[in-house]
PDB file of N, CA and C in Angstrom:
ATOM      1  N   UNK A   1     117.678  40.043-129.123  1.00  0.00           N
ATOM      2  CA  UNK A   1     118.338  41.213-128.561  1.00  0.00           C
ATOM      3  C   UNK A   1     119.766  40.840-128.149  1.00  0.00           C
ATOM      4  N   UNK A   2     120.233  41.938-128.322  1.00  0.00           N
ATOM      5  CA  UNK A   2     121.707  41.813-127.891  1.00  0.00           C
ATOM      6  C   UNK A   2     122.375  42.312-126.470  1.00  0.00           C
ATOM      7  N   UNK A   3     123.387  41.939-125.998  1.00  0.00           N
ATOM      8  CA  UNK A   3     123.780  43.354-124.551  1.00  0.00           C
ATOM      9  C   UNK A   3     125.527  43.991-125.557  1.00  0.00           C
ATOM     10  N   UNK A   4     125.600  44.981-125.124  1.00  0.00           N
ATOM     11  CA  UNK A   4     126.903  46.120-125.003  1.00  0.00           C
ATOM     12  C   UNK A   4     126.961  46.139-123.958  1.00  0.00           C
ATOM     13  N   UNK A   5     128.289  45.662-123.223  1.00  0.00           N
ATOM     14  CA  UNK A   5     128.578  46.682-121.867  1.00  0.00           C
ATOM     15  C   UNK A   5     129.444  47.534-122.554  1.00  0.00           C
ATOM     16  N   UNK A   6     129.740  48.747-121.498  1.00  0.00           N
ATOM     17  CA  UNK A   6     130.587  49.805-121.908  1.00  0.00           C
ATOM     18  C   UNK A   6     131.058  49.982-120.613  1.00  0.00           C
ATOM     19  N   UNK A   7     132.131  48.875-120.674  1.00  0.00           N
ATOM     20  CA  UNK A   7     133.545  48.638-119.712  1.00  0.00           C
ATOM     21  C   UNK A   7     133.926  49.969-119.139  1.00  0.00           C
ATOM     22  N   UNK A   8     134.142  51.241-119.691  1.00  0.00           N
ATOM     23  CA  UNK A   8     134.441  52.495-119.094  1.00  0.00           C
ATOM     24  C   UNK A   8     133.818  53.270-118.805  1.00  0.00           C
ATOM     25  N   UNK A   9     132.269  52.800-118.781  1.00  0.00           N
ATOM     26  CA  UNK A   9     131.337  53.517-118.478  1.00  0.00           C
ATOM     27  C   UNK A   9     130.512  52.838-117.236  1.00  0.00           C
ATOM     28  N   UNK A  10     131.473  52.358-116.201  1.00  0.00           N
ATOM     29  CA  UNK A  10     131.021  51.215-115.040  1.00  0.00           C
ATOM     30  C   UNK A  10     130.292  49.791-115.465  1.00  0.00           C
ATOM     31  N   UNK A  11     130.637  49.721-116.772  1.00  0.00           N
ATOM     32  CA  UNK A  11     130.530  48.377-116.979  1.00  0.00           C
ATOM     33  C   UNK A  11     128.925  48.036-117.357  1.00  0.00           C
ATOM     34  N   UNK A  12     128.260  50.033-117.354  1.00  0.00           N
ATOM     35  CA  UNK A  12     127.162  49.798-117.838  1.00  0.00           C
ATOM     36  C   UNK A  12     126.692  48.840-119.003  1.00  0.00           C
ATOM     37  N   UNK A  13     125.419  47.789-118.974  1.00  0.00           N
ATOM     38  CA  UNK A  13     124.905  46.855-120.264  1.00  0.00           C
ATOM     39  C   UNK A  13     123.817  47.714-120.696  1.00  0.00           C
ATOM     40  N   UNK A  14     123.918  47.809-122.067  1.00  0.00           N
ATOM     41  CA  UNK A  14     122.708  48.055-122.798  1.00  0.00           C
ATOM     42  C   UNK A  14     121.680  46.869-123.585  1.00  0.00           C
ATOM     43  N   UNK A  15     121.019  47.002-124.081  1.00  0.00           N
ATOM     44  CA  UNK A  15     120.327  45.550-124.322  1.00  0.00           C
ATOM     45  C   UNK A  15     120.014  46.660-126.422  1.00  0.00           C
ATOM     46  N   UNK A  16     119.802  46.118-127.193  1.00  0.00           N
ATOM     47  CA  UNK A  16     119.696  46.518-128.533  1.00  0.00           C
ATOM     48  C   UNK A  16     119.260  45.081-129.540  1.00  0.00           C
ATOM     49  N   UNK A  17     118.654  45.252-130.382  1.00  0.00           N
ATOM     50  CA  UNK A  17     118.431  44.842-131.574  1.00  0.00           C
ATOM     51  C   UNK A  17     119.630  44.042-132.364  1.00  0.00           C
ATOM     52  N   UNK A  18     119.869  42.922-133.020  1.00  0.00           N
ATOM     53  CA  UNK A  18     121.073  42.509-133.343  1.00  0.00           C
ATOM     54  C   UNK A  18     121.106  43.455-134.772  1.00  0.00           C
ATOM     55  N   UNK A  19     122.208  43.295-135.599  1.00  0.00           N
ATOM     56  CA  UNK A  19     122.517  44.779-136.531  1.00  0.00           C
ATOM     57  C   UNK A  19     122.585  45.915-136.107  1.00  0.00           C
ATOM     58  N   UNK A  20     122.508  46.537-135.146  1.00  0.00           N
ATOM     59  CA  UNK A  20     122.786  47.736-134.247  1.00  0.00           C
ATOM     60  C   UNK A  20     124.073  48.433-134.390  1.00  0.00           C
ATOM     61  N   UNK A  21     123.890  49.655-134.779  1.00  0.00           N
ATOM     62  CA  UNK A  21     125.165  50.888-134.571  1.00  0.00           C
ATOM     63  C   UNK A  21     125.758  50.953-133.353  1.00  0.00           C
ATOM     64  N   UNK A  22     126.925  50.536-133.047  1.00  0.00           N
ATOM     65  CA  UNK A  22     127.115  50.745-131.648  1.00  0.00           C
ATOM     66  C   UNK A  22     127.262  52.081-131.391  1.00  0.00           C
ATOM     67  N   UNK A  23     127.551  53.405-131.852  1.00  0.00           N
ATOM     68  CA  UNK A  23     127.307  54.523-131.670  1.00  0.00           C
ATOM     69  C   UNK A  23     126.175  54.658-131.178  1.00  0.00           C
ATOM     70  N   UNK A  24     125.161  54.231-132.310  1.00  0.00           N
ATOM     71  CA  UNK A  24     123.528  54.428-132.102  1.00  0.00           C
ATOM     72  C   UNK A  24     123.328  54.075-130.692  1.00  0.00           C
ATOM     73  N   UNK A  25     123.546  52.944-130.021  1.00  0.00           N
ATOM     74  CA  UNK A  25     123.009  52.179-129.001  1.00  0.00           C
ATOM     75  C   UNK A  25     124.145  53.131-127.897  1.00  0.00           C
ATOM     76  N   UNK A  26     125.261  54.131-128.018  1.00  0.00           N
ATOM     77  CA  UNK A  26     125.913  54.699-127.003  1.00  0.00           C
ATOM     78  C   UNK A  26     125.048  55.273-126.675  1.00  0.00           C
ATOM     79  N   UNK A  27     124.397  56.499-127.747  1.00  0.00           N
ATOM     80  CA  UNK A  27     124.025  57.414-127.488  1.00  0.00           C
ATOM     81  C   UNK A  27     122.449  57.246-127.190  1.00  0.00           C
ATOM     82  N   UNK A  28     121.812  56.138-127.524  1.00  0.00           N
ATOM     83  CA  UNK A  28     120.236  56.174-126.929  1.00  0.00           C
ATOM     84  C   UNK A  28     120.040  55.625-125.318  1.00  0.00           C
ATOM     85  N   UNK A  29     121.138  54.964-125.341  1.00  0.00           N
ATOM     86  CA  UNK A  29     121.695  54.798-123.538  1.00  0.00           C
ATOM     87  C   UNK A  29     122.098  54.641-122.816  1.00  0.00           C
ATOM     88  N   UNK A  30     123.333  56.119-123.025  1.00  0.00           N
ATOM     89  CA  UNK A  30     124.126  57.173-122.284  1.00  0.00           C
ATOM     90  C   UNK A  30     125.218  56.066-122.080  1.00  0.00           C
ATOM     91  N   UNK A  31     125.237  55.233-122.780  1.00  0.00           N
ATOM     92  CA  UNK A  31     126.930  54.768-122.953  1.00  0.00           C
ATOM     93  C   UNK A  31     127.809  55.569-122.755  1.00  0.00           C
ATOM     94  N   UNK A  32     128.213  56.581-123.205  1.00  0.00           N
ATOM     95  CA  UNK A  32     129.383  57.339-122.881  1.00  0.00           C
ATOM     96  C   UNK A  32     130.262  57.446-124.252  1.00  0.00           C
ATOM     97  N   UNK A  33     130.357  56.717-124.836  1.00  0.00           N
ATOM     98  CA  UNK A  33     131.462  56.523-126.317  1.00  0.00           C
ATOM     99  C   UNK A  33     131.753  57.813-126.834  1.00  0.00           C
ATOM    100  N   UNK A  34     132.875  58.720-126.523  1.00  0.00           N
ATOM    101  CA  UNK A  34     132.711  59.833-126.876  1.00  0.00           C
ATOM    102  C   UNK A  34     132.765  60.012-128.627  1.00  0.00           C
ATOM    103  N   UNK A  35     132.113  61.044-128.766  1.00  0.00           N
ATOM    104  CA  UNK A  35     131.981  61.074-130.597  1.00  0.00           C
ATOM    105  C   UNK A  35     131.883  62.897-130.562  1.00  0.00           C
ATOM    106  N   UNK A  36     132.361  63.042-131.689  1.00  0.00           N
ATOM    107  CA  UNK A  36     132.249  64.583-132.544  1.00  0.00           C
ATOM    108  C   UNK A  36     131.576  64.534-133.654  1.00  0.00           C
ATOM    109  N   UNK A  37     131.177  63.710-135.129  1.00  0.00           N
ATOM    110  CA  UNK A  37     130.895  63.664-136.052  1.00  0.00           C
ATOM    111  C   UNK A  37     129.809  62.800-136.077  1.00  0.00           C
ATOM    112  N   UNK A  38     130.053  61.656-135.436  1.00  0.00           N
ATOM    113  CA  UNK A  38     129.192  60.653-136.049  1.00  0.00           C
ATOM    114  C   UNK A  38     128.836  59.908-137.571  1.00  0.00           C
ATOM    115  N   UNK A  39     130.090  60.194-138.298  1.00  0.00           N
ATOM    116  CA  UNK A  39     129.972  60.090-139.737  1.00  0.00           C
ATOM    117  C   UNK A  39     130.887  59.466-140.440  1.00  0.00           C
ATOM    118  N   UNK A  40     132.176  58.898-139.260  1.00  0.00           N
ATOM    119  CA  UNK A  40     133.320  58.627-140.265  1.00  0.00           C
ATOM    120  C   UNK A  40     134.487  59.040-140.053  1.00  0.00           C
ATOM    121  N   UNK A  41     134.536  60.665-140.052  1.00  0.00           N
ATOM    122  CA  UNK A  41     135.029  61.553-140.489  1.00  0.00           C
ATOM    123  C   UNK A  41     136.588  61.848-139.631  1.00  0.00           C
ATOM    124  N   UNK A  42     135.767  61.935-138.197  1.00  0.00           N
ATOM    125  CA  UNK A  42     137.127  62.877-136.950  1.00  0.00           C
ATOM    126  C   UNK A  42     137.720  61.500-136.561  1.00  0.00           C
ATOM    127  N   UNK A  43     137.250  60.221-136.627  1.00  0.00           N
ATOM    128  CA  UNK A  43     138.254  59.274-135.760  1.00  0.00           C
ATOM    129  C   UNK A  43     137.656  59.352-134.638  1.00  0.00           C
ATOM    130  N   UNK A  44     137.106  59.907-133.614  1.00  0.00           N
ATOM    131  CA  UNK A  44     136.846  60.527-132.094  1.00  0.00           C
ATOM    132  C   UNK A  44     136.327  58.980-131.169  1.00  0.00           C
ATOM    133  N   UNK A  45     135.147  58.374-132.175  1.00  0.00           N
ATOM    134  CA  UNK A  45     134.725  56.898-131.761  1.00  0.00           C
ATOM    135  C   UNK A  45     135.426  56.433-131.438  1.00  0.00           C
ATOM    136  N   UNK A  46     136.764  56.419-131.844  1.00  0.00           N
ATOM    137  CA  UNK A  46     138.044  55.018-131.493  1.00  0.00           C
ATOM    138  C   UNK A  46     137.546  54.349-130.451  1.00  0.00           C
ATOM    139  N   UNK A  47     137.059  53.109-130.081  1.00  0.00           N
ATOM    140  CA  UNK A  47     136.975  52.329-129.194  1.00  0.00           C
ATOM    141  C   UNK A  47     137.478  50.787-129.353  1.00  0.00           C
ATOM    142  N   UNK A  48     137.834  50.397-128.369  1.00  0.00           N
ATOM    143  CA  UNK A  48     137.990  48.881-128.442  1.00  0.00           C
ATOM    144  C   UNK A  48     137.065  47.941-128.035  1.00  0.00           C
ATOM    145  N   UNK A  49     136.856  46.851-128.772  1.00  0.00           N
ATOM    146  CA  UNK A  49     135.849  45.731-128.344  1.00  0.00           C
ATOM    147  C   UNK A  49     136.587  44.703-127.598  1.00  0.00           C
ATOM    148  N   UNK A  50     136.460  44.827-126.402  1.00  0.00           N
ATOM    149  CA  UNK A  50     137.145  43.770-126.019  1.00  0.00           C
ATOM    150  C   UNK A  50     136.872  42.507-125.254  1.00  0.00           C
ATOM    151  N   UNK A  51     135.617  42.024-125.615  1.00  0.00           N
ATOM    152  CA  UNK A  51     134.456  40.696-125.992  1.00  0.00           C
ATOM    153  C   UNK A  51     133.636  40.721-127.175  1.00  0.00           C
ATOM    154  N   UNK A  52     133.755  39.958-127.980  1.00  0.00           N
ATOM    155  CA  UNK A  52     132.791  39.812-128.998  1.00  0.00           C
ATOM    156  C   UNK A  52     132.978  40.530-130.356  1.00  0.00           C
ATOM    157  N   UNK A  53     134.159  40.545-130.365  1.00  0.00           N
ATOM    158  CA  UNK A  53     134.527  41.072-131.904  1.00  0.00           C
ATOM    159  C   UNK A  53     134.244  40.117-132.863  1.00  0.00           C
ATOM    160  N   UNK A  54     134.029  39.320-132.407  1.00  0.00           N
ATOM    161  CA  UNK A  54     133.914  37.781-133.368  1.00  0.00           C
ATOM    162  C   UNK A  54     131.977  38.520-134.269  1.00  0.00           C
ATOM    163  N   UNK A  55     131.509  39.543-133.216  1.00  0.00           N
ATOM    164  CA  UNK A  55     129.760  39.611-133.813  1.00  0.00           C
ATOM    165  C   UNK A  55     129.706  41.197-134.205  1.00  0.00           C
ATOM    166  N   UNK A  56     131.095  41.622-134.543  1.00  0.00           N
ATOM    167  CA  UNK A  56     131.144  42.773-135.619  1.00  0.00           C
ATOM    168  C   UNK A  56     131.068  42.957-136.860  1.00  0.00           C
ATOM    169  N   UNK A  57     130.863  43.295-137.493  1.00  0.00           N
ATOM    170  CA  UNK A  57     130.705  43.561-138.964  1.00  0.00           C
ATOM    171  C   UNK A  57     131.779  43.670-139.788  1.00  0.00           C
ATOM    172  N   UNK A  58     132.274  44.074-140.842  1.00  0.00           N
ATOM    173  CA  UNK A  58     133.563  43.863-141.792  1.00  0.00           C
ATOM    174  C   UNK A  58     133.965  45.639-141.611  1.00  0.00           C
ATOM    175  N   UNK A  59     135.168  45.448-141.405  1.00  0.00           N
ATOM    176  CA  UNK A  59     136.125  47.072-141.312  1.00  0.00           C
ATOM    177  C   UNK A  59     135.473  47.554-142.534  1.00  0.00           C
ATOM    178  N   UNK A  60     135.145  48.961-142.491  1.00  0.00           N
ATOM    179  CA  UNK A  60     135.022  50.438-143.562  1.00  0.00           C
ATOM    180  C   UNK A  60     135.807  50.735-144.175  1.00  0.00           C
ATOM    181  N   UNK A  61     136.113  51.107-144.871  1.00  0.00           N
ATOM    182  CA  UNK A  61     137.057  52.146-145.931  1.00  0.00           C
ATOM    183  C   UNK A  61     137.218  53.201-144.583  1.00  0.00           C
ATOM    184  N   UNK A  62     136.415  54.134-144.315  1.00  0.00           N
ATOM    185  CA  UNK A  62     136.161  55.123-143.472  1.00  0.00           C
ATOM    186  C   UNK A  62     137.263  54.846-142.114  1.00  0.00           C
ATOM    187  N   UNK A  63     136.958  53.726-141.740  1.00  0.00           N
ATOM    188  CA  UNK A  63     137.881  53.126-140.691  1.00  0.00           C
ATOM    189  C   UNK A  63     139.305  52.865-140.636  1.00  0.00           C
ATOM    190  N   UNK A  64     139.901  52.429-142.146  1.00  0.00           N
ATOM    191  CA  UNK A  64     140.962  52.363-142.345  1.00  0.00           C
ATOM    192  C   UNK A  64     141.475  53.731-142.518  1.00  0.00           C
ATOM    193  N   UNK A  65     140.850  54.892-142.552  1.00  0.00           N
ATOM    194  CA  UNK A  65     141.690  56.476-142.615  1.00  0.00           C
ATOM    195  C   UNK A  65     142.090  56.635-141.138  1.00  0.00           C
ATOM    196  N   UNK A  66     141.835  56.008-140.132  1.00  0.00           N
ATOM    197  CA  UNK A  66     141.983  56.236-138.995  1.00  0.00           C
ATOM    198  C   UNK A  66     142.623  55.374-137.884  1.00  0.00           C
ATOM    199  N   UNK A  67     142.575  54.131-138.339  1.00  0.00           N
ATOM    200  CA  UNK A  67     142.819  53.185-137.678  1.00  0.00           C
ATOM    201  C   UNK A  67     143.721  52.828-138.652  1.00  0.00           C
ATOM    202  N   UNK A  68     145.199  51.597-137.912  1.00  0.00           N
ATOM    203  CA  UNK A  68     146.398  50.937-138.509  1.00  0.00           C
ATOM    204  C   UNK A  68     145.596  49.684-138.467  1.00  0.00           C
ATOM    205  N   UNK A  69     146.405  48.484-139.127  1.00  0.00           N
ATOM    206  CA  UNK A  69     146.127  47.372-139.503  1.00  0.00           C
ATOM    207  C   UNK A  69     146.528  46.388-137.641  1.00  0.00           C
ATOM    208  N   UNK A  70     147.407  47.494-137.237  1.00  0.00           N
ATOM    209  CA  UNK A  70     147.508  46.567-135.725  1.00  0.00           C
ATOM    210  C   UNK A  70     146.687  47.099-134.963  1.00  0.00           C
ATOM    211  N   UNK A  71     146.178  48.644-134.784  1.00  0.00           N
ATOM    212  CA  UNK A  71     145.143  48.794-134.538  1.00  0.00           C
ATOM    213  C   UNK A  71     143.747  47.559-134.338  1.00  0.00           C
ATOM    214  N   UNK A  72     143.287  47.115-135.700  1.00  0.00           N
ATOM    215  CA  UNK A  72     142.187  46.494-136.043  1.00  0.00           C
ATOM    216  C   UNK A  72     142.478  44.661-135.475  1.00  0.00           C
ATOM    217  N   UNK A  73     143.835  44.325-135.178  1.00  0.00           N
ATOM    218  CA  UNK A  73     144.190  43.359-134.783  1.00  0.00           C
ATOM    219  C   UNK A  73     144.142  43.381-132.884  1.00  0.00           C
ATOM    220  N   UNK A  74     144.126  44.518-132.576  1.00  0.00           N
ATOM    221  CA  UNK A  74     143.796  44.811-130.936  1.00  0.00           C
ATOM    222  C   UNK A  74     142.618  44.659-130.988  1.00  0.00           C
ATOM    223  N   UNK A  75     141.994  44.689-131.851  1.00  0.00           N
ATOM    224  CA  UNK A  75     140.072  45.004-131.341  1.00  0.00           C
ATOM    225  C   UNK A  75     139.656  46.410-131.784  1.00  0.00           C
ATOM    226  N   UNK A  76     140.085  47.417-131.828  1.00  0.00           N
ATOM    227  CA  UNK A  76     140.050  48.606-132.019  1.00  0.00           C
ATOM    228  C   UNK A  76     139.113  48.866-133.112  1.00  0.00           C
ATOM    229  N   UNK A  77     138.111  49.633-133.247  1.00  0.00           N
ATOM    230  CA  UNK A  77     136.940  50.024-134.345  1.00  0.00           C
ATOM    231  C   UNK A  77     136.353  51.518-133.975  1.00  0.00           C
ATOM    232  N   UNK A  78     135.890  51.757-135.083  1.00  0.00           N
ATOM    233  CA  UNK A  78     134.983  53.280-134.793  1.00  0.00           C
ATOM    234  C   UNK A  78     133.697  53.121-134.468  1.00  0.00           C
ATOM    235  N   UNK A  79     132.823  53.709-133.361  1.00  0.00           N
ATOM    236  CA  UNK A  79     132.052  53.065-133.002  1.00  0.00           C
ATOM    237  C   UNK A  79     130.765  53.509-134.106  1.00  0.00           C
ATOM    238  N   UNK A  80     130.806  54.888-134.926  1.00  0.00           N
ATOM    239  CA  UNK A  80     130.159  55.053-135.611  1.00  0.00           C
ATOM    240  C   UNK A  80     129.942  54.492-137.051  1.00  0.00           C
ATOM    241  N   UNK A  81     130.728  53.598-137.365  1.00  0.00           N
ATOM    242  CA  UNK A  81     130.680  52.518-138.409  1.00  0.00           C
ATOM    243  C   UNK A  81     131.084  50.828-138.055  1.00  0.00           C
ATOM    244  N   UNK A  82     130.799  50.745-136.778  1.00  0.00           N
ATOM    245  CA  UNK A  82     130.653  49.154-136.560  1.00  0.00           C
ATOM    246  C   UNK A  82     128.704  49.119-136.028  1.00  0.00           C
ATOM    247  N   UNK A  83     128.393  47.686-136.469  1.00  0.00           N
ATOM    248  CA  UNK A  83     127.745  46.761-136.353  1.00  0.00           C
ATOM    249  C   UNK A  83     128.044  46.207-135.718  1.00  0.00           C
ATOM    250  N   UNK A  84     126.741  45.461-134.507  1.00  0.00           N
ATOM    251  CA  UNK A  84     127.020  44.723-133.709  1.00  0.00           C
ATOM    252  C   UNK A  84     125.873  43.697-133.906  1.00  0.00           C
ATOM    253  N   UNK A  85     126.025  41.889-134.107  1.00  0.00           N
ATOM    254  CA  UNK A  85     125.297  40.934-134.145  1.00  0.00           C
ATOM    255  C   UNK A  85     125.173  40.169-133.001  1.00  0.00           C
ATOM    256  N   UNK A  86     125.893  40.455-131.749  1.00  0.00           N
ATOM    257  CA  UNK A  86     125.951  39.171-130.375  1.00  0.00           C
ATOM    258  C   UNK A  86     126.230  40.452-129.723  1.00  0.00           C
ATOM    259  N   UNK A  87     126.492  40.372-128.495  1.00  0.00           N
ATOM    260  CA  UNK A  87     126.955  40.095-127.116  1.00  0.00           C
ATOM    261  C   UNK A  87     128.727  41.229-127.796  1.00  0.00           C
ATOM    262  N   UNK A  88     128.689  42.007-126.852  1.00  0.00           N
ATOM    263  CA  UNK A  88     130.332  42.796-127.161  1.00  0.00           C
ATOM    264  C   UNK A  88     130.352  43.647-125.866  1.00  0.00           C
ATOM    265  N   UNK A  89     131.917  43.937-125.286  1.00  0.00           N
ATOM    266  CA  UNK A  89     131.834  44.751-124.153  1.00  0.00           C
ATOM    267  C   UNK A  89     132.858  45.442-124.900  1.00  0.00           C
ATOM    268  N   UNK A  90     132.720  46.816-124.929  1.00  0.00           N
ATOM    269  CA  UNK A  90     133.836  47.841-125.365  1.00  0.00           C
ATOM    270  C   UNK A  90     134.051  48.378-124.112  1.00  0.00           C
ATOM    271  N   UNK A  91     135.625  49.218-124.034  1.00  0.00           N
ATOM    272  CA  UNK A  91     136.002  50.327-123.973  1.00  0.00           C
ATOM    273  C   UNK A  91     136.497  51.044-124.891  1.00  0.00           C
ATOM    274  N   UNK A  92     137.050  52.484-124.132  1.00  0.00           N
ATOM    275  CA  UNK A  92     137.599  53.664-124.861  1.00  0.00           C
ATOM    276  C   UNK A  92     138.362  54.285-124.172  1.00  0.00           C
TER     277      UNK A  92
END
């Protein structure tokens, strides 16, 4: 198992499965990560990882319509197309 905190959400930890949607794991507990689509699509996920980007998954196509290349160098990801393998604390 893994933890998410969600730094803007009082620093709430979630505990999840390693390979985990971090969307998925906002929304099964009440993370906060605000979203509209869930698909890609609006950008709305924008969040930053800012521990443990090192146990994310490889940038989307989907991601690059929304996000800059310095973007993705801050930490910055959509939460509805990242993967999480360790330990990550986002905000948004």
């Amino acid at each position: 198992m893994i933890s998410v905190t969600f730094i803007t959400n009082a620093n709430k930890v979630l505990t999840a499965p390693e390979n985990s949607n971090l969307l998925r794991v906002s929304l099964r507990g009440q993370g906060g990560i605000p979203f509209k689509c869930g698909g890609g699509l609006c950008g709305t996920c924008k969040c930053r990882i800012e521990s443990g980007l090192e146990y994310t998954d490889a940038v989307k196509q989907k991601e690059r319509k929304h996000l800059s290349e310095a973007d993705f160098e801050q930490g910055f990801r959509m939460a509805c197309q990242t993967f999480v393998n360790g330990d990550v604390s986002v905000s948004w």
